[in-house]
C-alpha atoms as a PDB file:
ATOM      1  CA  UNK A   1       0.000   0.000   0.000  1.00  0.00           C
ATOM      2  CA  UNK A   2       1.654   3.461  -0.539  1.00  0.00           C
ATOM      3  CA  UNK A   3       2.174   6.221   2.120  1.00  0.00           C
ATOM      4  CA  UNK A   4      -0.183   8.142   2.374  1.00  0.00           C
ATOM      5  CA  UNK A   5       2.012  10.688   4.853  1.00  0.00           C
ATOM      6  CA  UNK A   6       3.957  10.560   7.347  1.00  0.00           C
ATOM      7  CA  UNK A   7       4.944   6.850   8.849  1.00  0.00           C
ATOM      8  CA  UNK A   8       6.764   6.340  11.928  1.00  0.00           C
ATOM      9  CA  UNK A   9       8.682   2.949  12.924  1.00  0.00           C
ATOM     10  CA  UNK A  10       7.254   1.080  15.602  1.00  0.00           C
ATOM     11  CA  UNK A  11       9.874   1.180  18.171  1.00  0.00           C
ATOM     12  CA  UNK A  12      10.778   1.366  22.007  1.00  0.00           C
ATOM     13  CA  UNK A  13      11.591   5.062  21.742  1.00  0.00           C
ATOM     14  CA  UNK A  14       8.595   6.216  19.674  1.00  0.00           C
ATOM     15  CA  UNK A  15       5.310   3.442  21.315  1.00  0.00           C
ATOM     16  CA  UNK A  16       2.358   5.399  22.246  1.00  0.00           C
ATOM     17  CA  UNK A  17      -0.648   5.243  24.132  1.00  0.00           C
ATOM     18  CA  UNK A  18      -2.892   7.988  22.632  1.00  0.00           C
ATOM     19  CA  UNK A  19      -2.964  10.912  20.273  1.00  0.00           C
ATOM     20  CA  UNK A  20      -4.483  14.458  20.964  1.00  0.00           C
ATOM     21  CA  UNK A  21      -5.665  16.137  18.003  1.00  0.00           C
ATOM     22  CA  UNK A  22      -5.789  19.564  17.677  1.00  0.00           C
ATOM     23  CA  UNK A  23      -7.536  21.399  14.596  1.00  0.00           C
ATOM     24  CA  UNK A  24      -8.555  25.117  13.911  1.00  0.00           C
ATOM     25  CA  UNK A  25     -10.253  26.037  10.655  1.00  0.00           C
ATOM     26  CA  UNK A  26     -10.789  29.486  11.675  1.00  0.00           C
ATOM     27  CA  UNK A  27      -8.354  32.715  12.218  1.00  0.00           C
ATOM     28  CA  UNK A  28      -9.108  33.456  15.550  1.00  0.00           C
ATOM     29  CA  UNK A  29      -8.922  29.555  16.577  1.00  0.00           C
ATOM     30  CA  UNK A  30      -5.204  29.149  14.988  1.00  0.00           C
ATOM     31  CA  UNK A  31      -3.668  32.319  16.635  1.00  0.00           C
ATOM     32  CA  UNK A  32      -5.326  30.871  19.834  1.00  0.00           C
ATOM     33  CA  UNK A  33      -4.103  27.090  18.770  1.00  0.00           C
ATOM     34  CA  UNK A  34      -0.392  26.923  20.679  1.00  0.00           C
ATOM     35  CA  UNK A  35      -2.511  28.753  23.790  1.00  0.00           C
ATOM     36  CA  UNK A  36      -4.947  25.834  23.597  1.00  0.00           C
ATOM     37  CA  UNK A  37      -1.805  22.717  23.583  1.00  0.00           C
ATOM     38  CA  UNK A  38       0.170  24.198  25.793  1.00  0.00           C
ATOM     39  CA  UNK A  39      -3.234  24.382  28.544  1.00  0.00           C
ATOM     40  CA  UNK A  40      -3.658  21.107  27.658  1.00  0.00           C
ATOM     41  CA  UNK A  41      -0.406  19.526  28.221  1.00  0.00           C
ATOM     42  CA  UNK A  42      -0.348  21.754  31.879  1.00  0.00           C
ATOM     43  CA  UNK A  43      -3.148  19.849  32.266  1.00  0.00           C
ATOM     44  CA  UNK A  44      -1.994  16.415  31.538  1.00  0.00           C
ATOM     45  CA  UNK A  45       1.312  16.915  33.081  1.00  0.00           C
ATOM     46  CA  UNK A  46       1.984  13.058  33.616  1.00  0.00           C
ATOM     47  CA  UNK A  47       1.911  12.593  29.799  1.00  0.00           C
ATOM     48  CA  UNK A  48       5.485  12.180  27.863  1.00  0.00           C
ATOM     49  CA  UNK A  49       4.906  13.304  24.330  1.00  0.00           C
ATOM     50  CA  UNK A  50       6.694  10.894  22.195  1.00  0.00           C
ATOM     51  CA  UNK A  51       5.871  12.674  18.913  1.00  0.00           C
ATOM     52  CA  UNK A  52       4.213  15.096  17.036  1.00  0.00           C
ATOM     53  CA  UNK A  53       2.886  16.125  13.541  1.00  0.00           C
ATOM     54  CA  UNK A  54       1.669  19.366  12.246  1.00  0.00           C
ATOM     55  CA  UNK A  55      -0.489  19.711   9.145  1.00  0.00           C
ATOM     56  CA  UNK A  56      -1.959  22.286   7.061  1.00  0.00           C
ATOM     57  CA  UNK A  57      -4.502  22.293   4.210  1.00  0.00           C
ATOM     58  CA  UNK A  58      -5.909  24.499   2.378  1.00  0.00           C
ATOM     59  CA  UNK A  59      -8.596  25.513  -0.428  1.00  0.00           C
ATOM     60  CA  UNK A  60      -9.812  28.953  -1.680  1.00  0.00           C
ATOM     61  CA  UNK A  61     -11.620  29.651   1.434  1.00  0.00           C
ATOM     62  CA  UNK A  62     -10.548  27.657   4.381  1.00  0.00           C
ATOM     63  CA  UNK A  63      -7.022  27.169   5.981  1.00  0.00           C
ATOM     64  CA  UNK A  64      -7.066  24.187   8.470  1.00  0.00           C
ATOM     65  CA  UNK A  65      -4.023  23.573  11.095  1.00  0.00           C
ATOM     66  CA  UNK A  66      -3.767  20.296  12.383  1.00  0.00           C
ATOM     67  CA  UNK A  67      -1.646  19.226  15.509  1.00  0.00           C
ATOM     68  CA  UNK A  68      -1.006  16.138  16.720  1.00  0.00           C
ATOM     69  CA  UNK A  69       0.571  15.101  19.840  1.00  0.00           C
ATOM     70  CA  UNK A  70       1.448  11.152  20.367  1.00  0.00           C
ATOM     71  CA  UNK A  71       1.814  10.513  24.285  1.00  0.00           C
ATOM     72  CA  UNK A  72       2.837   8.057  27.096  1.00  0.00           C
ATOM     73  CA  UNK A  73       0.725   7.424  30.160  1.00  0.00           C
ATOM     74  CA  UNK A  74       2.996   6.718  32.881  1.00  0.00           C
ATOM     75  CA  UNK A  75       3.001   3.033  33.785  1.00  0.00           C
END
């Protein structure tokens, strides 16, 4: 099957046990975006993020921004 984006290698240094997606479609919600992770991650402070992607698409009217955080749980 082809990529279709980004693949990571299953490995001991990049396993995960969830992904928080961000997304803002609108001006206002992207300036506010990095206010919104960084609330969440204060707020989750016992997650390790083990990776992250950031995405944007666009068309002629909308401009989407896409963040995702892959994290740890402690065990």
């Amino acid at each position: 099957m082809p990529a279709t984006g980004r693949e990571v290698p299953v490995s001991a240094e990049n396993e995960f046990d969830g992904v928080k997606v961000f997304t803002a479609t609108k001006a206002r919600e992207r300036e506010d975006l990095g206010s919104t992770i960084t609330r969440w991650l204060d707020d989750h402070p016992d997650h390790t993020i083990v990776d992250k992607v950031v995405r944007q698409s666009s068309d002629s009217e909308f401009h989407c921004l896409s963040v995702l955080l892959f994290y740890r749980r402690p065990e």
